[in-house]
PDB file of N, CA and C in Angstrom:
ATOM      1  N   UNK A   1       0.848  -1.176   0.000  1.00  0.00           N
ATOM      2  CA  UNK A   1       0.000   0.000   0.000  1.00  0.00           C
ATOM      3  C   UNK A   1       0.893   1.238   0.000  1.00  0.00           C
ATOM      4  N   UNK A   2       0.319   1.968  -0.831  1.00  0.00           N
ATOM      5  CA  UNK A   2       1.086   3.695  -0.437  1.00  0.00           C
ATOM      6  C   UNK A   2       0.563   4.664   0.040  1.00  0.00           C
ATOM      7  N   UNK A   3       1.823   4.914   0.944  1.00  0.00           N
ATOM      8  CA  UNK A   3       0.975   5.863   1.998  1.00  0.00           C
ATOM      9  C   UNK A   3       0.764   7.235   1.331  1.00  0.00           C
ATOM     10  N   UNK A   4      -0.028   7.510   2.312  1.00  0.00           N
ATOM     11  CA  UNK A   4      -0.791   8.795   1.368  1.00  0.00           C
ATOM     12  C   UNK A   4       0.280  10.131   1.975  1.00  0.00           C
ATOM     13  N   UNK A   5       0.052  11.237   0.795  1.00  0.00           N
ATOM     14  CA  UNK A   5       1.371  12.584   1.659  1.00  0.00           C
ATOM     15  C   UNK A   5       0.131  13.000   2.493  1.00  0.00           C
ATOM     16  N   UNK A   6       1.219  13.628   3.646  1.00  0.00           N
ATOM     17  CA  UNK A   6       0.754  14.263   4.837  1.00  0.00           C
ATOM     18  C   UNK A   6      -0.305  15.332   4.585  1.00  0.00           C
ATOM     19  N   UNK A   7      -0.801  15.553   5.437  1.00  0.00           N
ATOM     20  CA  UNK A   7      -1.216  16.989   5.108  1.00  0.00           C
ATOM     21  C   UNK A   7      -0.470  18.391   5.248  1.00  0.00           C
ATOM     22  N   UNK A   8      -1.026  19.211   4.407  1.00  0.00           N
ATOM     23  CA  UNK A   8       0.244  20.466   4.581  1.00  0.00           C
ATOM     24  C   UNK A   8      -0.972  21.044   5.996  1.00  0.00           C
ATOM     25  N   UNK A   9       0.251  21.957   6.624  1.00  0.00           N
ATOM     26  CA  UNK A   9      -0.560  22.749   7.801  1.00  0.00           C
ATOM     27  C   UNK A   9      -1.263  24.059   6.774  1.00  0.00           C
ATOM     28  N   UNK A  10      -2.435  24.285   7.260  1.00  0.00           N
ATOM     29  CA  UNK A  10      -3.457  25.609   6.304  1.00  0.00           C
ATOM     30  C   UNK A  10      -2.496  26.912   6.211  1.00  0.00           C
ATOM     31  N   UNK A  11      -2.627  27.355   5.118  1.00  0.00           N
ATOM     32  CA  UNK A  11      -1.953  28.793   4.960  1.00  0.00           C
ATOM     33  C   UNK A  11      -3.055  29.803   4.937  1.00  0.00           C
ATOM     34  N   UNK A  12      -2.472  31.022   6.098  1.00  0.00           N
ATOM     35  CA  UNK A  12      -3.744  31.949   6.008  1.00  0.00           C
ATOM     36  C   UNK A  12      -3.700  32.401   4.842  1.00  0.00           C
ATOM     37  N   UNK A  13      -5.219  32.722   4.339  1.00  0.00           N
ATOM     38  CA  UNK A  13      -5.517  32.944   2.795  1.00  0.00           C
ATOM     39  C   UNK A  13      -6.055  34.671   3.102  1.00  0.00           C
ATOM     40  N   UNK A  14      -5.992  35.186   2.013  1.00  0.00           N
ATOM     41  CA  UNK A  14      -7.175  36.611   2.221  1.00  0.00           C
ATOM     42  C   UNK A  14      -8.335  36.428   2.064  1.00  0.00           C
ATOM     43  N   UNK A  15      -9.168  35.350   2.427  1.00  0.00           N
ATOM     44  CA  UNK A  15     -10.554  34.837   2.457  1.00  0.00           C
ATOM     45  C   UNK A  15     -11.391  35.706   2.893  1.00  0.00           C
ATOM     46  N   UNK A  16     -10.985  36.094   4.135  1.00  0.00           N
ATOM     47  CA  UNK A  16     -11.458  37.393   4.895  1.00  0.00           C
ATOM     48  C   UNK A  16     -12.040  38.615   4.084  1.00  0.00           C
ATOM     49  N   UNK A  17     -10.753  38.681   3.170  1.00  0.00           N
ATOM     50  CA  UNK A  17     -10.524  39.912   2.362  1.00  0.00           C
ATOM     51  C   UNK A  17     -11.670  39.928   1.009  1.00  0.00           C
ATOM     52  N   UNK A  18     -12.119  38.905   0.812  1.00  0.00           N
ATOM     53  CA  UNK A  18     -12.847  38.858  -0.325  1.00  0.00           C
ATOM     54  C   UNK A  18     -14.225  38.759  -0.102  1.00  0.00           C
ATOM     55  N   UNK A  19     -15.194  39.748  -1.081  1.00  0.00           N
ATOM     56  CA  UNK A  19     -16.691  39.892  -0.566  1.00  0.00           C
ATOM     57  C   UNK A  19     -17.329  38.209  -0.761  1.00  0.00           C
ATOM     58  N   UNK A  20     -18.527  38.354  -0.088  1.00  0.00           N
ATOM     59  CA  UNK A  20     -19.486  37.889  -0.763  1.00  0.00           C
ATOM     60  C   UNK A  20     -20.086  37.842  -1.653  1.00  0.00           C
ATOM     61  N   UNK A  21     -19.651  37.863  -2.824  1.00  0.00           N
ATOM     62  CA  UNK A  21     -20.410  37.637  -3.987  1.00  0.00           C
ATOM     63  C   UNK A  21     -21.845  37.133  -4.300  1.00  0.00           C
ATOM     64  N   UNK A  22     -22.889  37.893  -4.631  1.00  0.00           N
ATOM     65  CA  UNK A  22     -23.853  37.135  -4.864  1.00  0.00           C
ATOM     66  C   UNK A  22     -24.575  37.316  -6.541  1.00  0.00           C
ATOM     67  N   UNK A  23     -24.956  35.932  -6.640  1.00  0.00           N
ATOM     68  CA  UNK A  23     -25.820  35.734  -7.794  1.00  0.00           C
ATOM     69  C   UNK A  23     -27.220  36.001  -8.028  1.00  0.00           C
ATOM     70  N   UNK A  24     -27.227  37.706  -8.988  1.00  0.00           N
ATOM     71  CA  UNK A  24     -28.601  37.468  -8.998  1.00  0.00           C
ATOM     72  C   UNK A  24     -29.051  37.458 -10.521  1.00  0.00           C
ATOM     73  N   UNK A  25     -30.666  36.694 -10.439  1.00  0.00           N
ATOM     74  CA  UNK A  25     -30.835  36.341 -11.754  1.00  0.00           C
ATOM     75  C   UNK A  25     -32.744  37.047 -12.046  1.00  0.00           C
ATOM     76  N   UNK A  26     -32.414  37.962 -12.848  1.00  0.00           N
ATOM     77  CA  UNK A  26     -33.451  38.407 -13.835  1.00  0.00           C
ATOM     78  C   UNK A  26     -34.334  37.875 -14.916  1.00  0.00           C
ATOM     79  N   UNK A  27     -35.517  37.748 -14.768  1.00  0.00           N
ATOM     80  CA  UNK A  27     -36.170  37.400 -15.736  1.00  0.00           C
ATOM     81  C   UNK A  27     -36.469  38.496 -16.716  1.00  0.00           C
ATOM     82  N   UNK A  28     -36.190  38.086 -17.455  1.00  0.00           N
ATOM     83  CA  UNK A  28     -36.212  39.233 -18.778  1.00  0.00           C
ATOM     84  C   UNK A  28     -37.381  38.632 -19.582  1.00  0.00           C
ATOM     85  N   UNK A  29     -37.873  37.497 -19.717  1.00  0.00           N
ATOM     86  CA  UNK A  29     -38.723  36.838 -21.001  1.00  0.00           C
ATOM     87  C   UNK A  29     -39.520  35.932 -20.265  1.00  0.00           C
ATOM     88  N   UNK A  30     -41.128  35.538 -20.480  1.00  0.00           N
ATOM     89  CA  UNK A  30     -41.737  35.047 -19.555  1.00  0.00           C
ATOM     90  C   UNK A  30     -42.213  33.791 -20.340  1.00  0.00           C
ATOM     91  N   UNK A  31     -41.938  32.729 -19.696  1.00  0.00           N
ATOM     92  CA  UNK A  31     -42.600  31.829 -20.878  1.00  0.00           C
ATOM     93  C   UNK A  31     -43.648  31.703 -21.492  1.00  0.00           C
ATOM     94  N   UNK A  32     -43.928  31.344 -22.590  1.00  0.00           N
ATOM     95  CA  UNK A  32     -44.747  31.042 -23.536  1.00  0.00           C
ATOM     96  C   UNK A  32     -44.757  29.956 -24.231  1.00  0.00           C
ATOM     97  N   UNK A  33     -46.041  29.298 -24.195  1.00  0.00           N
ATOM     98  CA  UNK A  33     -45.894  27.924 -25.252  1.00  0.00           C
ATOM     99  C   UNK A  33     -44.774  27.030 -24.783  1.00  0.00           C
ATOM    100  N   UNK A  34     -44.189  27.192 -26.239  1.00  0.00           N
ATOM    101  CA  UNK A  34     -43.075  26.254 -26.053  1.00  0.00           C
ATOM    102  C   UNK A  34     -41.602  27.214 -25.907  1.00  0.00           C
ATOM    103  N   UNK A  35     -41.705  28.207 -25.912  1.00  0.00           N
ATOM    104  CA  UNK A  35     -40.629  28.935 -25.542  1.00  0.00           C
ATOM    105  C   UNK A  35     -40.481  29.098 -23.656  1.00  0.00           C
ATOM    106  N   UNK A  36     -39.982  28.674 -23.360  1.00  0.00           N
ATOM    107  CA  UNK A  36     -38.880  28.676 -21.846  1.00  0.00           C
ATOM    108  C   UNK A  36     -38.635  30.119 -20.913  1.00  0.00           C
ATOM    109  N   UNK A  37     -38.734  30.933 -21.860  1.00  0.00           N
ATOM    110  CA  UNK A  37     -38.451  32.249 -21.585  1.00  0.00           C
ATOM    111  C   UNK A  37     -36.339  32.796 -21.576  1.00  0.00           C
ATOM    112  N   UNK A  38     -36.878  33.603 -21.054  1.00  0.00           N
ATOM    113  CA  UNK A  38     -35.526  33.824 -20.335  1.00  0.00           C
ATOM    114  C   UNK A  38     -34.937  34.951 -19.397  1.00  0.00           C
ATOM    115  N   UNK A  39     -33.600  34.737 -19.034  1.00  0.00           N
ATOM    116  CA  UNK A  39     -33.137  35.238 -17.844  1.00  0.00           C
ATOM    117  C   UNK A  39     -31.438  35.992 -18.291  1.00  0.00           C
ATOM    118  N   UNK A  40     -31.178  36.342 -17.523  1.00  0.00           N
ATOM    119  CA  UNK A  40     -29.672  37.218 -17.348  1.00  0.00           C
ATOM    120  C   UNK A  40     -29.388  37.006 -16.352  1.00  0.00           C
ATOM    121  N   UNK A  41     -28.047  36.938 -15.902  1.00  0.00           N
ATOM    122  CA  UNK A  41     -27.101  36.346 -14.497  1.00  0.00           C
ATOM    123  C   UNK A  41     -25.894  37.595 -14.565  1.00  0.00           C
ATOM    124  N   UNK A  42     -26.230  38.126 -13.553  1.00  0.00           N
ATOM    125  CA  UNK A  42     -25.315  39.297 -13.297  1.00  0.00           C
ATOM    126  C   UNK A  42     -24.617  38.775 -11.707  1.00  0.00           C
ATOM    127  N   UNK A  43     -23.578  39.350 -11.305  1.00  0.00           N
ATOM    128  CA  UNK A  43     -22.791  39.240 -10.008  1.00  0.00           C
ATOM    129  C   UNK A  43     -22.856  40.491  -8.924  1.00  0.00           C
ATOM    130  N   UNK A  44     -23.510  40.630  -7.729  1.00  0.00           N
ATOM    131  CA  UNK A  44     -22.767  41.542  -7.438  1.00  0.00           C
ATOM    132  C   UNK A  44     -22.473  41.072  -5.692  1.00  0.00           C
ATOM    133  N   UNK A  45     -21.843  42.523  -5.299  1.00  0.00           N
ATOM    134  CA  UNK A  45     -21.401  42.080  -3.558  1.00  0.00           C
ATOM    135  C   UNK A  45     -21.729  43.398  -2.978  1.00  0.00           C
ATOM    136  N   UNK A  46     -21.931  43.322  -1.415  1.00  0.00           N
ATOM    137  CA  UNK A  46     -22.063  44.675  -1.061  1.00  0.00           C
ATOM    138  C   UNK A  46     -20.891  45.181   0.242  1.00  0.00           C
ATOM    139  N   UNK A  47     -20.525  46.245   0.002  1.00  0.00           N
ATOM    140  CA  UNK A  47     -19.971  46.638   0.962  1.00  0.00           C
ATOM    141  C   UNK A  47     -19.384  47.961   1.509  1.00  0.00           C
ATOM    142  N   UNK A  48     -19.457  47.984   2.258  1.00  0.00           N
ATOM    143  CA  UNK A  48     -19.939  49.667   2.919  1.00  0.00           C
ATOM    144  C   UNK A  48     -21.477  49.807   2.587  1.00  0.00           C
ATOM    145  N   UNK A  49     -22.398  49.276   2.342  1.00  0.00           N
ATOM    146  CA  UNK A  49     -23.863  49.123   2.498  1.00  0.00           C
ATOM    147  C   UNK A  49     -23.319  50.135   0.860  1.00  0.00           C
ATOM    148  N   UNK A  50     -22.996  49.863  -0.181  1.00  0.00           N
ATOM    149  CA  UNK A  50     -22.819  50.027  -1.300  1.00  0.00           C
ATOM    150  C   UNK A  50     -22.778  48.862  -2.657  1.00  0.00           C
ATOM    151  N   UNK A  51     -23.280  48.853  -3.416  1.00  0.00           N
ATOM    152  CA  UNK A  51     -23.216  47.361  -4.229  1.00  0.00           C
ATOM    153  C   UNK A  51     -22.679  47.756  -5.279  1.00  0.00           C
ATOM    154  N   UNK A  52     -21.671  46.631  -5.560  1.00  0.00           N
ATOM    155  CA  UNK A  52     -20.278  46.338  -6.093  1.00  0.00           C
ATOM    156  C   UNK A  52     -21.102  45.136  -7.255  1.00  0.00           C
ATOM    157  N   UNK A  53     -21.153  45.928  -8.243  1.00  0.00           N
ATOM    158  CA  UNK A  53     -21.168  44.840  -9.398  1.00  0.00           C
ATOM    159  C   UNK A  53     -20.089  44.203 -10.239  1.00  0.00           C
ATOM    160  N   UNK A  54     -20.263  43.132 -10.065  1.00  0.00           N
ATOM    161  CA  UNK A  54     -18.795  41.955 -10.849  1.00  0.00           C
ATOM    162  C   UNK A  54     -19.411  41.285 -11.725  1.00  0.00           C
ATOM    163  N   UNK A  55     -18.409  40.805 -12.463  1.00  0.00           N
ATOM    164  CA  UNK A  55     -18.086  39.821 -13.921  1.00  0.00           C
ATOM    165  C   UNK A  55     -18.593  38.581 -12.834  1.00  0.00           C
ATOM    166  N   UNK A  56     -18.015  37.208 -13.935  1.00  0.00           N
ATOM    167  CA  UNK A  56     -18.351  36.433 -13.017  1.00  0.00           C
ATOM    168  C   UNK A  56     -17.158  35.635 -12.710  1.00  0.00           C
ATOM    169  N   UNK A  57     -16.017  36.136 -12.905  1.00  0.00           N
ATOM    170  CA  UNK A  57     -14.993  35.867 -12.417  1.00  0.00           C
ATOM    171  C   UNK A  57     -14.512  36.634 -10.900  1.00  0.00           C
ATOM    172  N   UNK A  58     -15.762  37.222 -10.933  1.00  0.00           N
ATOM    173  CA  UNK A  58     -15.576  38.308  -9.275  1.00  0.00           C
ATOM    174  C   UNK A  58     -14.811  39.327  -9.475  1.00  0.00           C
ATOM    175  N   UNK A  59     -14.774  40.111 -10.234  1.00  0.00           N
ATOM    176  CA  UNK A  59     -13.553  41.519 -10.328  1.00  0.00           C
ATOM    177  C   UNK A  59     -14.785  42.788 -10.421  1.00  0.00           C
ATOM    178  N   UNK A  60     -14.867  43.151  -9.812  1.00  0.00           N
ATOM    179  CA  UNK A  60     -15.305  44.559  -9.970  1.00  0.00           C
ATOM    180  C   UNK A  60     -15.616  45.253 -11.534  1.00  0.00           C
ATOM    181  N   UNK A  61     -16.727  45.264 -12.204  1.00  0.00           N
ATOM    182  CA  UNK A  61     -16.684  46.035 -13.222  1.00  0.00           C
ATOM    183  C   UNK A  61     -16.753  47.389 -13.269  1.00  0.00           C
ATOM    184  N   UNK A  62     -17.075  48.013 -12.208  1.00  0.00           N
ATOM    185  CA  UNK A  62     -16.847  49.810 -12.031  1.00  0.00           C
ATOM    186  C   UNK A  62     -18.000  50.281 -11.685  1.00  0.00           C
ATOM    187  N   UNK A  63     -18.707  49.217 -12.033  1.00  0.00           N
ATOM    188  CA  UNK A  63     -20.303  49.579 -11.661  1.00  0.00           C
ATOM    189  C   UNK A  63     -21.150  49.901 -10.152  1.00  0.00           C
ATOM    190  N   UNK A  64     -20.956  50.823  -9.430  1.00  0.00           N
ATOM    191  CA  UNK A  64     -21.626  50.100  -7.705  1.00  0.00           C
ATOM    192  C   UNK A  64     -22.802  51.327  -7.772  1.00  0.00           C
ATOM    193  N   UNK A  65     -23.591  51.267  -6.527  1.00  0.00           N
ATOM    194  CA  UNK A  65     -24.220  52.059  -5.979  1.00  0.00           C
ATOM    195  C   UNK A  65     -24.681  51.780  -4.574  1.00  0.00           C
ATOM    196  N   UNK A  66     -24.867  53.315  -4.465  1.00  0.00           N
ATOM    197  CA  UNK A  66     -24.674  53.197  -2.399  1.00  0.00           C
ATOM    198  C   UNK A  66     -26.268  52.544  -2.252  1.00  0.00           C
ATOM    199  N   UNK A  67     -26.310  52.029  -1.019  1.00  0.00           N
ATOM    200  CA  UNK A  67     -27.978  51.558  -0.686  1.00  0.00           C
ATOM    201  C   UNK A  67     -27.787  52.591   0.313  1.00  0.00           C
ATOM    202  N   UNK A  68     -29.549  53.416   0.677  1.00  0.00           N
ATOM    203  CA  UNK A  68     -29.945  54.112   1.038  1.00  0.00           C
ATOM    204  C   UNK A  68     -31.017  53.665   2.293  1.00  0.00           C
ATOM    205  N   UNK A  69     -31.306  53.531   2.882  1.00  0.00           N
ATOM    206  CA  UNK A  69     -32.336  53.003   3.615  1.00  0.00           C
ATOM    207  C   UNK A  69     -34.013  54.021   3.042  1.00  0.00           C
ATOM    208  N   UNK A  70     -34.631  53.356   2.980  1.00  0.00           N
ATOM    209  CA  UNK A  70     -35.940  54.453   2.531  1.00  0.00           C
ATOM    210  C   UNK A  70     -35.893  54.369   1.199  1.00  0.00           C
ATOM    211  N   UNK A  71     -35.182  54.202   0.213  1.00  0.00           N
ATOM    212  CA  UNK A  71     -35.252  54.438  -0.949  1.00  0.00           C
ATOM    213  C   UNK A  71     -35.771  53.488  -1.803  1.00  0.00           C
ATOM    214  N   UNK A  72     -35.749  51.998  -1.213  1.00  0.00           N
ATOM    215  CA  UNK A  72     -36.437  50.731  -1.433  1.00  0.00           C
ATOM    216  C   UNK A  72     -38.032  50.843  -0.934  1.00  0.00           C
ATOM    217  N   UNK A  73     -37.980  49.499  -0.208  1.00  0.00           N
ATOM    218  CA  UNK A  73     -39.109  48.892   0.166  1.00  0.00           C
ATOM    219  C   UNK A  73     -39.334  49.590   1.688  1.00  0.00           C
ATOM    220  N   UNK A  74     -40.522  49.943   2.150  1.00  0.00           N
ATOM    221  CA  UNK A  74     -40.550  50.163   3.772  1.00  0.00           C
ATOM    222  C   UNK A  74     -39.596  48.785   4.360  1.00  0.00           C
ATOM    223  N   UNK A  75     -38.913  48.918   5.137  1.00  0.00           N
ATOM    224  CA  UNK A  75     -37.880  47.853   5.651  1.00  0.00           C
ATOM    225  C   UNK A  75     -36.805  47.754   5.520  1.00  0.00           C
ATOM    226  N   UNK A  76     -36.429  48.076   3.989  1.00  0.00           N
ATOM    227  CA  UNK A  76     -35.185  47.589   3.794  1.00  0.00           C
ATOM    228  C   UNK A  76     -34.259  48.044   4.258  1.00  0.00           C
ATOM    229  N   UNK A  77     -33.281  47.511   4.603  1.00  0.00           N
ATOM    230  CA  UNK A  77     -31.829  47.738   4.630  1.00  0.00           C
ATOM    231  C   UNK A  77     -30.378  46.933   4.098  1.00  0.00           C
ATOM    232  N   UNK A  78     -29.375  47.373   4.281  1.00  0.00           N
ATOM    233  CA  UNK A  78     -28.527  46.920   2.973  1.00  0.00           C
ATOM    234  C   UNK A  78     -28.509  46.149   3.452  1.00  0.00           C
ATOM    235  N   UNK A  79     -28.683  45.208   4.704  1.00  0.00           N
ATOM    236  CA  UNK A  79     -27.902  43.674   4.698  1.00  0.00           C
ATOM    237  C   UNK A  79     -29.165  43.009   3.994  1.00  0.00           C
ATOM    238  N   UNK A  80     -30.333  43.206   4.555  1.00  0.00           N
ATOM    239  CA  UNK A  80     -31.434  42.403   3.707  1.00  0.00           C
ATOM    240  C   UNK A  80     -31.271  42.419   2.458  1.00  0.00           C
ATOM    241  N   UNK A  81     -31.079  43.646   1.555  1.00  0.00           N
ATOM    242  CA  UNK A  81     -30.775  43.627   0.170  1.00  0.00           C
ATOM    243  C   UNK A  81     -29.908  42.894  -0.392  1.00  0.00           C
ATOM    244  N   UNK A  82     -29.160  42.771   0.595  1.00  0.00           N
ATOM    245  CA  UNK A  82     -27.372  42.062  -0.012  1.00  0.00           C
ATOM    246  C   UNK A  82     -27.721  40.802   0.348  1.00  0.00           C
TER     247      UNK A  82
END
């Protein structure tokens, strides 16, 4: 039998450092018949109660905007939004 390699000890990563990314998905086209409809898949993350829109490789496309409280739904606030 061969033994298996050790384990390496964990290296701190910048895991910390990197948002939450989230996936959100738009319906753009509603089905019909035999058509399926359809949708768009955009990325974004929030932070500083600001949303950070990304590719989907996670990089920042330049795109953000601040969240406001009041400017939504009665309730909202950026963590609910995010």
């Amino acid at each position: 039998m061969i033994p298996l390699p050790r384990a390496r000890t964990p290296i701190a990563c910048e895991a910390a450092d990197k948002p939450d990314i989230k996936v959100v998905r738009v319906q753009t086209a509603q089905p019909l018949g035999n058509d399926p409809g359809a949708i768009t898949v955009s990325y974004c993350s929030v932070q500083d109660d600001v949303v950070v829109m990304r590719d989907e490789d996670g990089r920042p496309t330049g795109k953000r905007q601040k969240l406001v409280v009041g400017e939504g739904w009665p309730g909202d606030s950026p963590a609910r939004l995010s």
